[in-house]
Structures are given as structure tokens and as C-alpha cells.
Protein backbone atom coordinates (compact mmCIF):
# COMPACT_ATOMS: atom_id res chain seq x y z
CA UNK A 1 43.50 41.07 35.72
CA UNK A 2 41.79 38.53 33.23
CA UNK A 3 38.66 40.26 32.79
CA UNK A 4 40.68 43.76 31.84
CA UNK A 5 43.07 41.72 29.73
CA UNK A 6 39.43 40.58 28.14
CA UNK A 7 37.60 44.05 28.16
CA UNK A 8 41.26 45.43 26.84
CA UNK A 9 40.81 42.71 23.79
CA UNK A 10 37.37 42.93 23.55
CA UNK A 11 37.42 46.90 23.26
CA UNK A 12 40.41 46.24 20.45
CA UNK A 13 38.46 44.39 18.65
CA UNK A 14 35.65 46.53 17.94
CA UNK A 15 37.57 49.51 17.15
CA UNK A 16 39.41 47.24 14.68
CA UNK A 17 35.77 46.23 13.56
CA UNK A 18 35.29 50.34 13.56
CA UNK A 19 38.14 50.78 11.16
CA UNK A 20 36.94 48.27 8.71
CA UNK A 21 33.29 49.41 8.58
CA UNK A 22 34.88 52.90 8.16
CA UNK A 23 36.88 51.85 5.02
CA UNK A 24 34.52 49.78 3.77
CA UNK A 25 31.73 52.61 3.48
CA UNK A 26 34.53 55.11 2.86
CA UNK A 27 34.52 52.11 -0.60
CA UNK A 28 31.54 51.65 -1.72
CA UNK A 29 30.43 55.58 -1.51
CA UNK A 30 33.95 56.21 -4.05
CA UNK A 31 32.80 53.72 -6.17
CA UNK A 32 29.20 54.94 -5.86
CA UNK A 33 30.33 58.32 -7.08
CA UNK A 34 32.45 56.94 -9.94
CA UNK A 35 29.28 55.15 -11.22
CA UNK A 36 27.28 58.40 -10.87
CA UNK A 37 29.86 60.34 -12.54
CA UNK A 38 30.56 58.11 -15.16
CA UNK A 39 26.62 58.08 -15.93
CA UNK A 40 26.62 62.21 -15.64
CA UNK A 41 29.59 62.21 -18.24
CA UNK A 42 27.50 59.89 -20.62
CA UNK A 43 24.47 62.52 -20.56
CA UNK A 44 26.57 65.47 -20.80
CA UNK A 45 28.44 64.03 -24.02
CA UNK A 46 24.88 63.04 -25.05
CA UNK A 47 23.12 66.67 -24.47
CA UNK A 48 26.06 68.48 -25.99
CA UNK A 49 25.50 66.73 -29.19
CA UNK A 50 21.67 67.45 -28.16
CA UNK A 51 20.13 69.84 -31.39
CA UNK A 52 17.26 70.84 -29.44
CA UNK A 53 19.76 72.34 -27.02
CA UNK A 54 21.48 73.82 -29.64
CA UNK A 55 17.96 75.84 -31.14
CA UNK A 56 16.88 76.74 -28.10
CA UNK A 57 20.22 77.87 -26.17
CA UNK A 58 20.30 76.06 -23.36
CA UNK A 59 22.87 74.96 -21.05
CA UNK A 60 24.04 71.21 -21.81
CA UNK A 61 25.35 71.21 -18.26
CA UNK A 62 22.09 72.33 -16.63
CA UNK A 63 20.16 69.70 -18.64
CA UNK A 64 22.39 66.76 -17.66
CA UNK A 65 21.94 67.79 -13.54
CA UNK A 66 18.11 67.66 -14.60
CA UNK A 67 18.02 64.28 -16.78
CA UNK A 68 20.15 62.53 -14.21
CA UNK A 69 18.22 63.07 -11.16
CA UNK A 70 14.89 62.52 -13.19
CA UNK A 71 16.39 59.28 -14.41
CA UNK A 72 17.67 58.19 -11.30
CA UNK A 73 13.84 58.54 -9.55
CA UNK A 74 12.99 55.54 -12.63
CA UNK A 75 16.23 53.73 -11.76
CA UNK A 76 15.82 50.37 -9.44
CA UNK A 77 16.87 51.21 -5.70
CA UNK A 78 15.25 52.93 -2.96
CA UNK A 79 17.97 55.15 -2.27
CA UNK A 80 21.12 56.89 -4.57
CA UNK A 81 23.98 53.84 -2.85
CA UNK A 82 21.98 51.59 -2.91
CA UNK A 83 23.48 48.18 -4.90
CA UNK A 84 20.89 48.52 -7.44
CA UNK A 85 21.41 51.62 -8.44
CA UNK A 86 24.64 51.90 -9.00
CA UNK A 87 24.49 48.81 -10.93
CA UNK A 88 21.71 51.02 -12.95
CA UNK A 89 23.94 53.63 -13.50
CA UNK A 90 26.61 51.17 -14.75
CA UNK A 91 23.67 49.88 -17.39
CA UNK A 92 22.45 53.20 -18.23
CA UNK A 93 26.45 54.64 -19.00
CA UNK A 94 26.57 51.31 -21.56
CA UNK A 95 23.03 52.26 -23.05
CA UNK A 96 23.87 55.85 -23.55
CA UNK A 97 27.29 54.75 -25.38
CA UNK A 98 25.36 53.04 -28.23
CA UNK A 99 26.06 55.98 -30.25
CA UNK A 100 29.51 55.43 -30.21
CA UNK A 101 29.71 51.92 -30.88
CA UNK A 102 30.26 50.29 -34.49
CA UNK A 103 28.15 46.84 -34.31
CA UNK A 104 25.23 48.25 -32.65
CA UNK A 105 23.24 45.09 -33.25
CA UNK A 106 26.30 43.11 -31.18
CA UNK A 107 26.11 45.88 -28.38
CA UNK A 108 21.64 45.44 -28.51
CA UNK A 109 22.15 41.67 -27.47
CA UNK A 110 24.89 42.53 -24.89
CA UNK A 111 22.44 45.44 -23.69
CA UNK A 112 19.77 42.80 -23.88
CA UNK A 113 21.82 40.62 -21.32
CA UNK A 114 22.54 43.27 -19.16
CA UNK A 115 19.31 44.54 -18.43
CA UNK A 116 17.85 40.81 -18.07
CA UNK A 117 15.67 41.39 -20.86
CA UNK A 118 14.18 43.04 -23.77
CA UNK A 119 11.79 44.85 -21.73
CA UNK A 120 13.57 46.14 -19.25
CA UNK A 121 16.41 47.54 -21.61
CA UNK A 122 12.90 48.73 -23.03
CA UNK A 123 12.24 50.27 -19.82
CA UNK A 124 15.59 51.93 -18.87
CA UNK A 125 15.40 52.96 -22.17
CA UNK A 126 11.78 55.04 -21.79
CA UNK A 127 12.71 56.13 -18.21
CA UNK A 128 15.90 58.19 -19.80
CA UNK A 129 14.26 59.73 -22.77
CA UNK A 130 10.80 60.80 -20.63
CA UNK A 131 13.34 62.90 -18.58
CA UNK A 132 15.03 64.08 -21.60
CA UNK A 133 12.33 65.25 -22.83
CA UNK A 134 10.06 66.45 -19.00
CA UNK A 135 13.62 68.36 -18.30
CA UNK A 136 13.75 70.09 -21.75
CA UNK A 137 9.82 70.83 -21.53
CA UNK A 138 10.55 72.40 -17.53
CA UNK A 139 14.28 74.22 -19.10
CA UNK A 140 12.28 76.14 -22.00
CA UNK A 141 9.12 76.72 -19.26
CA UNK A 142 12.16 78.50 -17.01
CA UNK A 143 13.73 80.02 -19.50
CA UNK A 144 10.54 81.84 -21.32
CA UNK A 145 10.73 84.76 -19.13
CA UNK A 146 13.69 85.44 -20.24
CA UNK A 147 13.09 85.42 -23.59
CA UNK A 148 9.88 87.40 -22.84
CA UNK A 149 12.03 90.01 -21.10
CA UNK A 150 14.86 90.65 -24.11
CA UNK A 151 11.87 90.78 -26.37
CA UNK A 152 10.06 93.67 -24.67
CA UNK A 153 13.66 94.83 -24.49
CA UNK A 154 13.82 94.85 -28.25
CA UNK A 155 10.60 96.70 -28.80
């Protein structure tokens, strides 16, 4: 009777422990995804005000899906939950909002912090605007047979 009342407590236990793992991922991948979004949102605002988007046509929604996963490769982390990169994504929403901000040289020296230094806001910094510009390069390589097409079209 003791050693059932034990296995009966013991087997309680873990799927108490169970639940708690359970809710605990269930956590950290919502806030994972808010972090993710919230760094999406940032490009998108950021490629919609994007000229070279503007001359050549192109989608400000399919260039964000394409600068965010380039990005993301040059972001710390080994894999898209892992702690570093979602604080990355954090740092790179705050870089991208420079724009919008009135005492940019108050929001450098905060960036500054962030990153840990000059050279890695430096860094972050390179990694976004090499995909920026690797994702418009591969968007206008797509997209030329397209324009090849409505031009034999024309003649």
C-alpha cells in the first residue's frame, strides 16, 4: 500500500512537472514570435518607405520575408528560439527604429549599450543592410523575366 501511495505521488508529480514544462515552452515560443514579429513589422515599415522598391515595383512584403530570414542567418544563435536570438531581434527592432527617433545621437549611445559595443552595433548594422541589398539584387534577378516577357509583349 506504501509503495502505490509512492508510485501514485511519484507519477503526480511528474505529470505536474509535464504541465509546467508544457507552459513554459508553450512561453517562451509566444514571446519568441512576438520578438520575430515585432522585428518583421520594423522591416516592413522600413521597405515600404524603401525607394528602390518603389522604382522597381516590388513587393515590400516579399522583401521583408527575404531580409528577415537573411538577417536572421547573421543574427547570434544557432537556432530561430534560441535566447540569443530573440534578444537579436529585440536589438535589431530598436536599430531599425532610428529613423523614427528625434535625438538620434541619444538613441546611438543607447544602441551602443545594447549591442555591447561599437562594433557589434557595427556588425548588426552590416548584417541587415547586406541582406537588404543580396534580397533586392535576388527580387530584381526573379523578377527580370517578367519584365522580359511584357516587353516582348509590347513589341
Amino acid at each position: 500500500m506504501i509503495v502505490t501511495l509512492l508510485l501514485f505521488t511519484s507519477y503526480q508529480q511528474i505529470k505536474s512537472m509535464k504541465k509546467l514544462l508544457l507552459v513554459c515552452t508553450a512561453t517562451l515560443f509566444l514571446t519568441a514570435c512576438a520578438d520575430k514579429e515585432n522585428y518583421e513589422s520594423a522591416v516592413l515599415l522600413e521597405m515600404q518607405a524603401e525607394k528602390d522598391l518603389k522604382d522597381y515595383n516590388l513587393d515590400p512584403q516579399e522583401m521583408t520575408d527575404c531580409v528577415v530570414e537573411m538577417s536572421s542567418k547573421g543574427m547570434p544563435g544557432a537556432f530561430p528560439f534560441d535566447p540569443d536570438r530573440l534578444a537579436s531581434y529585440q536589438k535589431y527592432t530598436k536599430m531599425l527604429s532610428m529613423r523614427t527617433i528625434e535625438d538620434k545621437q541619444k538613441m546611438l549611445e543607447e544602441l551602443r549599450t545594447l549591442f555591447g559595443s561599437p562594433k557589434e552595433l557595427a556588425d548588426a548594422h552590416s548584417n541587415y543592410t547586406i541582406s537588404v541589398m543580396d534580397c533586392l539584387a535576388a527580387i530584381i534577378k526573379k523578377s527580370e523575366p517578367e519584365i522580359e516577357e511584357k516587353e516582348e509583349k509590347e513589341d
